[in-house]
PDB file of N, CA and C in Angstrom:
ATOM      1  N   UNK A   1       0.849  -1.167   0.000  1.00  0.00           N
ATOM      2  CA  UNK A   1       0.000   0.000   0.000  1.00  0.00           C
ATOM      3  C   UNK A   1       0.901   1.237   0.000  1.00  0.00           C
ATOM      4  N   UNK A   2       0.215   2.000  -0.762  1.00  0.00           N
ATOM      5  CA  UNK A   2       1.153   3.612  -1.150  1.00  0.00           C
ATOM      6  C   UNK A   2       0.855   4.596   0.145  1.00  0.00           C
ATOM      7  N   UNK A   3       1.465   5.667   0.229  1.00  0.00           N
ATOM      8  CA  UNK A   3       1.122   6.986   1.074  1.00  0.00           C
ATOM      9  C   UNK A   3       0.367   7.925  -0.356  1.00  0.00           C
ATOM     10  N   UNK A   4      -0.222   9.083  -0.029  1.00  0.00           N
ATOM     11  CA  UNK A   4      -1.419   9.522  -1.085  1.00  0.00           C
ATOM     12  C   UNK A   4      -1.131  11.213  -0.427  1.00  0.00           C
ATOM     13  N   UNK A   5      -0.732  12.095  -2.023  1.00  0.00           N
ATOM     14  CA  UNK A   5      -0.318  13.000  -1.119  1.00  0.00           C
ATOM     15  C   UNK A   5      -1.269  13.985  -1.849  1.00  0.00           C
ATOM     16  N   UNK A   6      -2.277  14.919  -1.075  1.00  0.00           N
ATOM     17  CA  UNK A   6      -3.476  15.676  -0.947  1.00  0.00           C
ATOM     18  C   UNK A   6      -2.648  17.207  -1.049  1.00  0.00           C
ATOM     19  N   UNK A   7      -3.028  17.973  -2.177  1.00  0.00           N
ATOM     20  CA  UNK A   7      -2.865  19.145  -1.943  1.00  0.00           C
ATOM     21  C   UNK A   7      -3.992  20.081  -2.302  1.00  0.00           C
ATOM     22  N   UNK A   8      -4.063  20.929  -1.550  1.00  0.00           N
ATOM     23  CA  UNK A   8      -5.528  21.880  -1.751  1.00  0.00           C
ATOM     24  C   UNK A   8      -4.704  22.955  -2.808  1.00  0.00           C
ATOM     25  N   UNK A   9      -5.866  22.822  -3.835  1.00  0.00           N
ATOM     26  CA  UNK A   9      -5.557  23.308  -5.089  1.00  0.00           C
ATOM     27  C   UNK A   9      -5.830  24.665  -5.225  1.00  0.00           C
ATOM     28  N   UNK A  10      -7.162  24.766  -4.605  1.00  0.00           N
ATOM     29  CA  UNK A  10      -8.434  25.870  -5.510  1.00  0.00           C
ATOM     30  C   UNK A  10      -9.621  26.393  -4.008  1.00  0.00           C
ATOM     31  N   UNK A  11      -9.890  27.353  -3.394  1.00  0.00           N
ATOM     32  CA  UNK A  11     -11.017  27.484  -2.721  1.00  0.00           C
ATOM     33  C   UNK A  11     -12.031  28.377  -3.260  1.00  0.00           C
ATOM     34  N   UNK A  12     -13.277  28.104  -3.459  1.00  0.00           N
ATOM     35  CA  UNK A  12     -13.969  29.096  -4.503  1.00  0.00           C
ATOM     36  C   UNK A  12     -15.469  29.100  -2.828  1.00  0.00           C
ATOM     37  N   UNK A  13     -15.489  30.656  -3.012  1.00  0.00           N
ATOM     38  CA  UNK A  13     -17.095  30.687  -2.572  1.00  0.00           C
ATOM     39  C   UNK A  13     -17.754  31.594  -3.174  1.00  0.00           C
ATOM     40  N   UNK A  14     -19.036  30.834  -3.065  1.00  0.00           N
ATOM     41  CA  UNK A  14     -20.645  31.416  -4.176  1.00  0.00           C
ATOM     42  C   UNK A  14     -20.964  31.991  -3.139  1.00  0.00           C
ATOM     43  N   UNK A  15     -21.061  33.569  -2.699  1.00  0.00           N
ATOM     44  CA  UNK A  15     -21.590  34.251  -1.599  1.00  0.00           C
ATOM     45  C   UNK A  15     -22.900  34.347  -2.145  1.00  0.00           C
ATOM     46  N   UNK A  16     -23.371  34.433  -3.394  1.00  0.00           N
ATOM     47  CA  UNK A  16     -24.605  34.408  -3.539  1.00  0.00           C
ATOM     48  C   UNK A  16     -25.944  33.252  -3.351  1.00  0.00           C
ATOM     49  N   UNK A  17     -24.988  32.342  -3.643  1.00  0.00           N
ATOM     50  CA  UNK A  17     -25.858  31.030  -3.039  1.00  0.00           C
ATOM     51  C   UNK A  17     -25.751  31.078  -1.611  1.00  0.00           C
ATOM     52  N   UNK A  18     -25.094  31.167  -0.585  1.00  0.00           N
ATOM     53  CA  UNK A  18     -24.980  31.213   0.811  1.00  0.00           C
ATOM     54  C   UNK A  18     -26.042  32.527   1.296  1.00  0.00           C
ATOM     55  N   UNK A  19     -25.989  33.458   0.697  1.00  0.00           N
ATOM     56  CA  UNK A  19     -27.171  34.717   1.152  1.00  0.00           C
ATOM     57  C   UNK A  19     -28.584  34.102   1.067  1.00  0.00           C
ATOM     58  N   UNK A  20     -28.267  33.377  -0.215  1.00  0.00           N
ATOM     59  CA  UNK A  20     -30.006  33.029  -0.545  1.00  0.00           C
ATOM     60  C   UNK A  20     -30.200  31.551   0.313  1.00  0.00           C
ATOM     61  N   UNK A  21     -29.436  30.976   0.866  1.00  0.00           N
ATOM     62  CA  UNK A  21     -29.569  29.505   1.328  1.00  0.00           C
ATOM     63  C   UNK A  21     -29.715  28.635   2.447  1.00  0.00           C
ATOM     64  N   UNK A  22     -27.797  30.013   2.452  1.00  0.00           N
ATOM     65  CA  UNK A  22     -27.568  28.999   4.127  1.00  0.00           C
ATOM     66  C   UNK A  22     -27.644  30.256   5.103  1.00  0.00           C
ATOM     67  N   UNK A  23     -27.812  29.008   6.368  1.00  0.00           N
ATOM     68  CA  UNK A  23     -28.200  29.576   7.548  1.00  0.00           C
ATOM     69  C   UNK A  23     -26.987  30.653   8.093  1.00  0.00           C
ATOM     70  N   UNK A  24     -26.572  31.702   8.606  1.00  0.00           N
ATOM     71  CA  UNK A  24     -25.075  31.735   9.182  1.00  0.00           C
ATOM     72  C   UNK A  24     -24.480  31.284   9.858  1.00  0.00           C
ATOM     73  N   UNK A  25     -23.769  30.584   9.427  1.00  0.00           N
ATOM     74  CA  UNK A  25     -22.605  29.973  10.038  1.00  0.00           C
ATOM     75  C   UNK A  25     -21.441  30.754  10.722  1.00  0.00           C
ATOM     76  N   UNK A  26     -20.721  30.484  11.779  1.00  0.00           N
ATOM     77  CA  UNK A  26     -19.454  30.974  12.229  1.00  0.00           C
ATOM     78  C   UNK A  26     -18.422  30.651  11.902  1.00  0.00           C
ATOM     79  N   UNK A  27     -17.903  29.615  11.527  1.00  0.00           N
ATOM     80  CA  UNK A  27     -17.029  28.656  10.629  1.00  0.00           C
ATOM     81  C   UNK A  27     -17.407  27.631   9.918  1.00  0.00           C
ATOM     82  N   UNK A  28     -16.230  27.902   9.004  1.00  0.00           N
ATOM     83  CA  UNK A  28     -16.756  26.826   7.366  1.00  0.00           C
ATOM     84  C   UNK A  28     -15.633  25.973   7.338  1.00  0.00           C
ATOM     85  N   UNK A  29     -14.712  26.546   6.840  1.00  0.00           N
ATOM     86  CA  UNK A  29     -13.085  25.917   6.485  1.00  0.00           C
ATOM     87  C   UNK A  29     -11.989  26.229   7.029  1.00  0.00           C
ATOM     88  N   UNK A  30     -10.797  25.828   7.469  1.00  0.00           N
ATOM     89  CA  UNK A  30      -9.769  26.195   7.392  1.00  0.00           C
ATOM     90  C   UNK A  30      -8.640  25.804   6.415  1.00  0.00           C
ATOM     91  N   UNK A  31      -8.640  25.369   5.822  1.00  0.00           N
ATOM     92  CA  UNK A  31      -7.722  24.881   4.704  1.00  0.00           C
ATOM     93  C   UNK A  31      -7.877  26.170   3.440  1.00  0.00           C
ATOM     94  N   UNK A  32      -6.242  25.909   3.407  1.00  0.00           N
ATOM     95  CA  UNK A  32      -5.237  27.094   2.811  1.00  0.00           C
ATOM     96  C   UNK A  32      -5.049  26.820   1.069  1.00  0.00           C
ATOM     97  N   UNK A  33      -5.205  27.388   0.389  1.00  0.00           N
ATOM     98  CA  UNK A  33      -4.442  27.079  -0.790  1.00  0.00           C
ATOM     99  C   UNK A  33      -3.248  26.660  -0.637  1.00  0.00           C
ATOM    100  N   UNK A  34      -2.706  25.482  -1.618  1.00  0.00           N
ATOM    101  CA  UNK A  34      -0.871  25.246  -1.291  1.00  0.00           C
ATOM    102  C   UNK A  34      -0.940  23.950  -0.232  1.00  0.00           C
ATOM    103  N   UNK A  35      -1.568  24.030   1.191  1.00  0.00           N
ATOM    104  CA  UNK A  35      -1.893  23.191   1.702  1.00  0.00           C
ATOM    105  C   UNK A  35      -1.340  21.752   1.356  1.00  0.00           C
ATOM    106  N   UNK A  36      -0.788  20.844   1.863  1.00  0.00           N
ATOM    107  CA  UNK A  36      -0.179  19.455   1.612  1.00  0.00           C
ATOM    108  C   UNK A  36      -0.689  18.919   2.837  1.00  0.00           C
ATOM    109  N   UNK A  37      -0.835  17.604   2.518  1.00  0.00           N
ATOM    110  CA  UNK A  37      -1.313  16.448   3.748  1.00  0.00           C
ATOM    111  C   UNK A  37      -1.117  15.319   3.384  1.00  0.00           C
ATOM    112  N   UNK A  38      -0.440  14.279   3.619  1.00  0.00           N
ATOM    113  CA  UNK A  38      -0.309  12.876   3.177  1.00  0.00           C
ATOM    114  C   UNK A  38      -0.734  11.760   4.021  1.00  0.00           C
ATOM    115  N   UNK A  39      -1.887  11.107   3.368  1.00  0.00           N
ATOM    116  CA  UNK A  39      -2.503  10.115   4.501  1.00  0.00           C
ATOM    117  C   UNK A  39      -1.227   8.812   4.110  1.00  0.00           C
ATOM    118  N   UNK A  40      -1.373   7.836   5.454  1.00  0.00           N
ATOM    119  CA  UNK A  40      -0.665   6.933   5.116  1.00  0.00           C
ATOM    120  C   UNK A  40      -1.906   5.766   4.696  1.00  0.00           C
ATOM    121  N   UNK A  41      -1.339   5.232   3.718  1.00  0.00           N
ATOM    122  CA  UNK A  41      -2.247   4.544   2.787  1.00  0.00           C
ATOM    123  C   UNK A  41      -3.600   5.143   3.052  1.00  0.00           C
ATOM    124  N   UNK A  42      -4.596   4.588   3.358  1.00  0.00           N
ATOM    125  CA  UNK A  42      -6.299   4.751   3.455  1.00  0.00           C
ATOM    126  C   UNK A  42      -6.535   5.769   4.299  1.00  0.00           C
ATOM    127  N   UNK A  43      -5.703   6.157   5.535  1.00  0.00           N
ATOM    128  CA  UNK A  43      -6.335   6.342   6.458  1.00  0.00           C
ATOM    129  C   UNK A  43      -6.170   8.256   6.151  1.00  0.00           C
ATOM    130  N   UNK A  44      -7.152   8.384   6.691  1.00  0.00           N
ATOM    131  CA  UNK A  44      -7.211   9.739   7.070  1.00  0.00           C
ATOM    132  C   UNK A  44      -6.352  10.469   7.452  1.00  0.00           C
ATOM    133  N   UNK A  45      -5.544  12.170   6.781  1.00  0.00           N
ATOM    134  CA  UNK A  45      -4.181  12.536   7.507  1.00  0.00           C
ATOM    135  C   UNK A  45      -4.920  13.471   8.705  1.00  0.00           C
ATOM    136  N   UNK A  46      -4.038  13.544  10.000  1.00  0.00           N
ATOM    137  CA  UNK A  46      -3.862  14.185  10.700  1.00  0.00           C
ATOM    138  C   UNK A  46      -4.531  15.106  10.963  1.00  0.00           C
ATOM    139  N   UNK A  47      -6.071  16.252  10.807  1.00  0.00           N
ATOM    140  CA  UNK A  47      -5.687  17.536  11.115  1.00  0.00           C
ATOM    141  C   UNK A  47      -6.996  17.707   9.676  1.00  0.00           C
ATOM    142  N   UNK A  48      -7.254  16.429   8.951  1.00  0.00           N
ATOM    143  CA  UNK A  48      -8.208  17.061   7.894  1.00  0.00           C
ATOM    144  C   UNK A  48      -9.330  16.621   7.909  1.00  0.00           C
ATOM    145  N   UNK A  49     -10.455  17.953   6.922  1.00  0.00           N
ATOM    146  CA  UNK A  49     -11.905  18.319   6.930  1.00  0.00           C
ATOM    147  C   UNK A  49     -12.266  16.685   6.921  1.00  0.00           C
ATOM    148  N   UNK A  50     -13.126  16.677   7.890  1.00  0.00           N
ATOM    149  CA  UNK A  50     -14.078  14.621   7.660  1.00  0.00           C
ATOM    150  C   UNK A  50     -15.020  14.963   6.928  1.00  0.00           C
ATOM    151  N   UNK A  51     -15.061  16.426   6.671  1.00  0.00           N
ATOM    152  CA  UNK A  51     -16.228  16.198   5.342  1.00  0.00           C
ATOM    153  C   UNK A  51     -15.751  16.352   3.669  1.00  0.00           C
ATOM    154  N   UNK A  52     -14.612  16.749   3.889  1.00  0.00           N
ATOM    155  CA  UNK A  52     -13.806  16.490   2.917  1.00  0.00           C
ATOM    156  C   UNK A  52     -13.522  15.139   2.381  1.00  0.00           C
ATOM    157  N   UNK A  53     -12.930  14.438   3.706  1.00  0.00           N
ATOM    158  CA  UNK A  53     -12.619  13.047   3.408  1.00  0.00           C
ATOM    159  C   UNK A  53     -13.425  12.523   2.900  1.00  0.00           C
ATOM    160  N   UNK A  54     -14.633  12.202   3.137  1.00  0.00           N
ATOM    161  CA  UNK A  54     -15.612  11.683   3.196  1.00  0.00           C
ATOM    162  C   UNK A  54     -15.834  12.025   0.955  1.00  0.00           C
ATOM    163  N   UNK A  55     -15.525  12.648   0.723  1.00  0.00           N
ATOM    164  CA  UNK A  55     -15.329  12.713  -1.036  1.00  0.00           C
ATOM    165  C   UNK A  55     -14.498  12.163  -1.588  1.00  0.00           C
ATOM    166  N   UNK A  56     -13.135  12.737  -1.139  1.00  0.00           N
ATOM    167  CA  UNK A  56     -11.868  12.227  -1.298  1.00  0.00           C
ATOM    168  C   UNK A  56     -11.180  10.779  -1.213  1.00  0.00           C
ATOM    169  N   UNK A  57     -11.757   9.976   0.248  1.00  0.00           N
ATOM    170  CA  UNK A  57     -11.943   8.684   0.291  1.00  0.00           C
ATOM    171  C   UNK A  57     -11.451   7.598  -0.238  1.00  0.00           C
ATOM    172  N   UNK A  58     -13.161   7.711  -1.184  1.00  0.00           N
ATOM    173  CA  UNK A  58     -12.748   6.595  -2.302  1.00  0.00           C
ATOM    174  C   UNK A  58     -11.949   6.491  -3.603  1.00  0.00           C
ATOM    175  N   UNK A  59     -11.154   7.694  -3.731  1.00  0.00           N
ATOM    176  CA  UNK A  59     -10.351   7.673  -4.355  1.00  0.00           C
ATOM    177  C   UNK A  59      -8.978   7.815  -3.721  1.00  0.00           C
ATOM    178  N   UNK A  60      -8.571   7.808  -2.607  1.00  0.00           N
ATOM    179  CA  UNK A  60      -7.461   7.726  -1.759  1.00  0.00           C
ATOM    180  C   UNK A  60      -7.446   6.027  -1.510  1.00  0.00           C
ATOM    181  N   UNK A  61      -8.165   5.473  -1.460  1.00  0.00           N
ATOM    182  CA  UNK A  61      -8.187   4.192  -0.973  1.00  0.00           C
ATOM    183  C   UNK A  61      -8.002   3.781  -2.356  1.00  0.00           C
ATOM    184  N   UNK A  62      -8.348   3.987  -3.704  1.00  0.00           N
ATOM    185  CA  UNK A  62      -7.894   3.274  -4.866  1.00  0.00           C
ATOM    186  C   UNK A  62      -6.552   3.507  -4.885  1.00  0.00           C
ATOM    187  N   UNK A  63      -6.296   4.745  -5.094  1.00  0.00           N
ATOM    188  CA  UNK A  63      -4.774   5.208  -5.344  1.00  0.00           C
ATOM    189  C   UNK A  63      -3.398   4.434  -4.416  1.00  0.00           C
ATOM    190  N   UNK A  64      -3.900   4.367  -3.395  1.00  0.00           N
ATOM    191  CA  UNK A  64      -3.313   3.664  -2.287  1.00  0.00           C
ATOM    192  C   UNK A  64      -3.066   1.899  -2.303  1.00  0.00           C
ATOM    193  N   UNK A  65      -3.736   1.914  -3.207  1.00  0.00           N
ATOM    194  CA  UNK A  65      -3.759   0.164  -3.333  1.00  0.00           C
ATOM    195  C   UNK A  65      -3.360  -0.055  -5.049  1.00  0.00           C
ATOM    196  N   UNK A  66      -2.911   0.850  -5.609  1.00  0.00           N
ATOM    197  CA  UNK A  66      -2.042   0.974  -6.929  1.00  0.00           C
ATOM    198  C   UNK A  66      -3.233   1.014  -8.231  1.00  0.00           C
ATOM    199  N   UNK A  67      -4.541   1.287  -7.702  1.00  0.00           N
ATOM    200  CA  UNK A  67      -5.290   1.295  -8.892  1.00  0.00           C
ATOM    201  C   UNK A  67      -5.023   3.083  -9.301  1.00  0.00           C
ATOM    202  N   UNK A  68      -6.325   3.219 -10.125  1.00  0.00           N
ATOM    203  CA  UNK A  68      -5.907   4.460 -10.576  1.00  0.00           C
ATOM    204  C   UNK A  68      -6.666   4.941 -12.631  1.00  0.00           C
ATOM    205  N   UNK A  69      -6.086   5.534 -13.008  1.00  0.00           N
ATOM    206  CA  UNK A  69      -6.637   5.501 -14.423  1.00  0.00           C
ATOM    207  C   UNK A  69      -8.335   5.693 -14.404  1.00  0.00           C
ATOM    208  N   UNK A  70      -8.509   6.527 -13.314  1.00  0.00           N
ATOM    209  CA  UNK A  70     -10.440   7.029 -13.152  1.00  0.00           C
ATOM    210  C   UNK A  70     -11.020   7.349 -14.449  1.00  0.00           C
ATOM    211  N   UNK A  71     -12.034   6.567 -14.696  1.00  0.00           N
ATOM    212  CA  UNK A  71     -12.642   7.355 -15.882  1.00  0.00           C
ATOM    213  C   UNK A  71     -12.003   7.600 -16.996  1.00  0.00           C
ATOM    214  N   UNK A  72     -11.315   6.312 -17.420  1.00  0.00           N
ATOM    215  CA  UNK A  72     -10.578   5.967 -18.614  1.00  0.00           C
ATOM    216  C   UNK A  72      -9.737   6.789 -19.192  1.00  0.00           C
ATOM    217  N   UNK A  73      -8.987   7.818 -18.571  1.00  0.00           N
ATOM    218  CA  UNK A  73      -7.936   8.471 -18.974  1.00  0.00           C
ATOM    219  C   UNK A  73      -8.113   9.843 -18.698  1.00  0.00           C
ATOM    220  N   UNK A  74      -8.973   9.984 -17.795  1.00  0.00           N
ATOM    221  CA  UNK A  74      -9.333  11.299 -17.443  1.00  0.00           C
ATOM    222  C   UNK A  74      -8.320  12.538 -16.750  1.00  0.00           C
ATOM    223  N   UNK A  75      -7.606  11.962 -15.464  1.00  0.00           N
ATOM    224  CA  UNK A  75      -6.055  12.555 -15.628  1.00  0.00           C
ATOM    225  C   UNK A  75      -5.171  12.287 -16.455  1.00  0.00           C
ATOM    226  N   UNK A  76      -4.250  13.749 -16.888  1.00  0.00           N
ATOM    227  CA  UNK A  76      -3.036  12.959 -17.256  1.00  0.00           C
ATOM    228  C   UNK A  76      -2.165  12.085 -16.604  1.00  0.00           C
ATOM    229  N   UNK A  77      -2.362  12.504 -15.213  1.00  0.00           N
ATOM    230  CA  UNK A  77      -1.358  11.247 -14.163  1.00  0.00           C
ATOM    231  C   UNK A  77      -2.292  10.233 -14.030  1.00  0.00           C
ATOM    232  N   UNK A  78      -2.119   9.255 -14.284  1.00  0.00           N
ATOM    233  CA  UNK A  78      -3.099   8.017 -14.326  1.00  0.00           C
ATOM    234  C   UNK A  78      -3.329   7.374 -12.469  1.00  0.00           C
ATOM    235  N   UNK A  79      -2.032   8.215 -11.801  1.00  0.00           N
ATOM    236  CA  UNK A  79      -2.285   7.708 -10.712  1.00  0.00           C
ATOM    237  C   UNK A  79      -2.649   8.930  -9.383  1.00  0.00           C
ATOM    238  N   UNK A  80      -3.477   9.778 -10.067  1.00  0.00           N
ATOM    239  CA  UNK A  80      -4.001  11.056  -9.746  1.00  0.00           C
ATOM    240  C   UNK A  80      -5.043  11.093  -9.947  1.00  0.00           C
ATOM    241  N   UNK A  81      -6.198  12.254  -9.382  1.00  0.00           N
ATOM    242  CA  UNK A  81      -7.373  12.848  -8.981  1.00  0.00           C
ATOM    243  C   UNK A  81      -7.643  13.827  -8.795  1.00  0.00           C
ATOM    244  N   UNK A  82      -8.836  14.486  -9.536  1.00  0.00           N
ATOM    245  CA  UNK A  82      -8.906  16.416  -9.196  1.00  0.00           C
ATOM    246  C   UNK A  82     -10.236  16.219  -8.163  1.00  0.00           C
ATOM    247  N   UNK A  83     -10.093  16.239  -7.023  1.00  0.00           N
ATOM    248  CA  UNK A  83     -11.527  16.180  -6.528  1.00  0.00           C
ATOM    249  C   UNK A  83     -11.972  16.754  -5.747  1.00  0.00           C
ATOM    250  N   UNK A  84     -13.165  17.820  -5.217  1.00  0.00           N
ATOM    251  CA  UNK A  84     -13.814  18.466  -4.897  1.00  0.00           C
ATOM    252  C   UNK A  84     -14.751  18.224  -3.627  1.00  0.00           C
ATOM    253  N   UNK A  85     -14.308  18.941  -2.599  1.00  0.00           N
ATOM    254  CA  UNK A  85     -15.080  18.539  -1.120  1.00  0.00           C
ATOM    255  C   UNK A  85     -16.773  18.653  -1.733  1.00  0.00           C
ATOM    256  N   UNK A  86     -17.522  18.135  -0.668  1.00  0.00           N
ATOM    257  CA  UNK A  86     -19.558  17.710  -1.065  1.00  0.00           C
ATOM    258  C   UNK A  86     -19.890  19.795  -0.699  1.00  0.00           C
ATOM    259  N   UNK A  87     -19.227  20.778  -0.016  1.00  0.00           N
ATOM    260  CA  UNK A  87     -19.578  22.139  -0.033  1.00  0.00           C
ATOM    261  C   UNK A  87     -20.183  22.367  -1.012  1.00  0.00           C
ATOM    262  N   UNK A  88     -21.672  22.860  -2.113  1.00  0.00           N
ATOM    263  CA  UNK A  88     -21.521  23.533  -2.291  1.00  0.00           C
ATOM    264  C   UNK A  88     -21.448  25.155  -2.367  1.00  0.00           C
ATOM    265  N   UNK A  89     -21.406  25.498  -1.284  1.00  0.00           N
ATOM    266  CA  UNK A  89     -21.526  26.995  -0.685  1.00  0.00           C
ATOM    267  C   UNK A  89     -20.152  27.657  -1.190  1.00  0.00           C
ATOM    268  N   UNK A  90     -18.944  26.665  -0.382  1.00  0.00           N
ATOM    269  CA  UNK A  90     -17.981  26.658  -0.609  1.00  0.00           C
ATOM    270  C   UNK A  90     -16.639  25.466  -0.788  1.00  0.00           C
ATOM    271  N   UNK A  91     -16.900  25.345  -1.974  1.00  0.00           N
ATOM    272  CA  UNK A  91     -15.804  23.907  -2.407  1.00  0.00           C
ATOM    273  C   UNK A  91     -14.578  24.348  -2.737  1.00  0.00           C
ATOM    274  N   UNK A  92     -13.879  23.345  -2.039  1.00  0.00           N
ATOM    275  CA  UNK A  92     -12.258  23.157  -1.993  1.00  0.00           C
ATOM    276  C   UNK A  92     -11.851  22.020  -3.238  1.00  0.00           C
ATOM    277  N   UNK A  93     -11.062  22.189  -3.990  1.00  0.00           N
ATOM    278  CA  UNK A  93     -10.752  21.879  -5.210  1.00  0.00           C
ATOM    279  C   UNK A  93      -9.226  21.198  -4.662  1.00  0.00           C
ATOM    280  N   UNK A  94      -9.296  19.431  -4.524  1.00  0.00           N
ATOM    281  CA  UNK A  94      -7.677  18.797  -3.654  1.00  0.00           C
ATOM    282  C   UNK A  94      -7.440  18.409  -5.462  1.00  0.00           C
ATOM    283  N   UNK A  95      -5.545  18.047  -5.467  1.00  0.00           N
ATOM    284  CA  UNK A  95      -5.164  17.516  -6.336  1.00  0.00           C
ATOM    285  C   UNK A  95      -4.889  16.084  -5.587  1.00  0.00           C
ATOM    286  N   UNK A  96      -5.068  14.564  -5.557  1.00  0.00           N
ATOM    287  CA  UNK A  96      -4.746  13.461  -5.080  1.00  0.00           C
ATOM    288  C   UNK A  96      -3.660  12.808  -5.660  1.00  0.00           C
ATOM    289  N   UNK A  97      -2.666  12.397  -5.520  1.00  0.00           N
ATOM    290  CA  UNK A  97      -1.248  11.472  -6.328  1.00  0.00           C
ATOM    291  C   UNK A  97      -0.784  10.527  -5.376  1.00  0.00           C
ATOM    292  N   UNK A  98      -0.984   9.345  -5.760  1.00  0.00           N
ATOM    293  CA  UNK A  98      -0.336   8.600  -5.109  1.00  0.00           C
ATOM    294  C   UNK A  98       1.265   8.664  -5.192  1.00  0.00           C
ATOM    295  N   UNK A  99       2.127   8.552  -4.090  1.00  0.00           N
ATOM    296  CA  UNK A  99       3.141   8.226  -3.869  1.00  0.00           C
ATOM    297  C   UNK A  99       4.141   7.110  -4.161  1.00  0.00           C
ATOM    298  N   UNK A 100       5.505   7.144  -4.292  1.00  0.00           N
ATOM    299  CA  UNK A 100       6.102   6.088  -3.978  1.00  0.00           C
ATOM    300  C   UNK A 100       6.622   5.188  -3.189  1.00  0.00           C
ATOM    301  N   UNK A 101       5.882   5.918  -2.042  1.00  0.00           N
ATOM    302  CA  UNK A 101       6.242   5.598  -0.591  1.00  0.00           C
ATOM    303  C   UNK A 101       5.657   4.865   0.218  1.00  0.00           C
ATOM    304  N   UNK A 102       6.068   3.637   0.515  1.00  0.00           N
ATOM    305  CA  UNK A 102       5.042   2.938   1.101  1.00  0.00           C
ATOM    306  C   UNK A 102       4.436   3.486   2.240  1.00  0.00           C
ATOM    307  N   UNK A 103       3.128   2.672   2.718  1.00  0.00           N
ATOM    308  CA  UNK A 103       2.858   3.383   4.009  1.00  0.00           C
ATOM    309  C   UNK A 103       2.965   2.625   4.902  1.00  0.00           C
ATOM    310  N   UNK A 104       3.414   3.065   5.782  1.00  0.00           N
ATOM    311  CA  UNK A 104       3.743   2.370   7.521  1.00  0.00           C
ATOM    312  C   UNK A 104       2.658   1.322   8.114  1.00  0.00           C
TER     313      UNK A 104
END
């Protein structure tokens, strides 16, 4: 099994959908553009959104076990993922790559 290394790509918010929608909230996110996190194989890293994970997941758990090639050639890294937290108020845009590194 590989280590899977997560970088937050992109944070976009629709203030206009949130005026018309959501309730106010006091906190949403903390995750940074640039941002890096590397789960070891499957498991969840350290310190990140569980509602994030919870998208991210099932494609950390493929990548991690050497599959890969989503959607028939859809990355150019075959052992990569562009994928997008369930927000949509405000979605975080991760890049996923599996590693060469095994995990512990």
């Amino acid at each position: 099994m590989k280590k899977c290394k997560i970088t937050v790509m992109r944070r976009v918010c629709h203030q206009d959908l949130i005026d018309l929608y959501e309730n106010p909230i006091e906190h949403a996110c903390d995750l940074q553009e640039g941002q890096v996190f590397v789960s070891n194989g499957w498991q969840c890293p350290e310190g990140f959104c569980s509602s994030a994970w919870e998208s991210l997941s099932p494609f950390v758990m493929t990548l991690s076990h050497g599959g890969g090639d989503f959607y028939d050639g859809w990355m150019k890294n075959k052992r990569s993922a562009m994928i997008s937290c369930n927000d949509g108020f405000r979605p975080v845009s991760f890049y996923v790559e599996a590693l060469d590194d095994d995990a512990e």
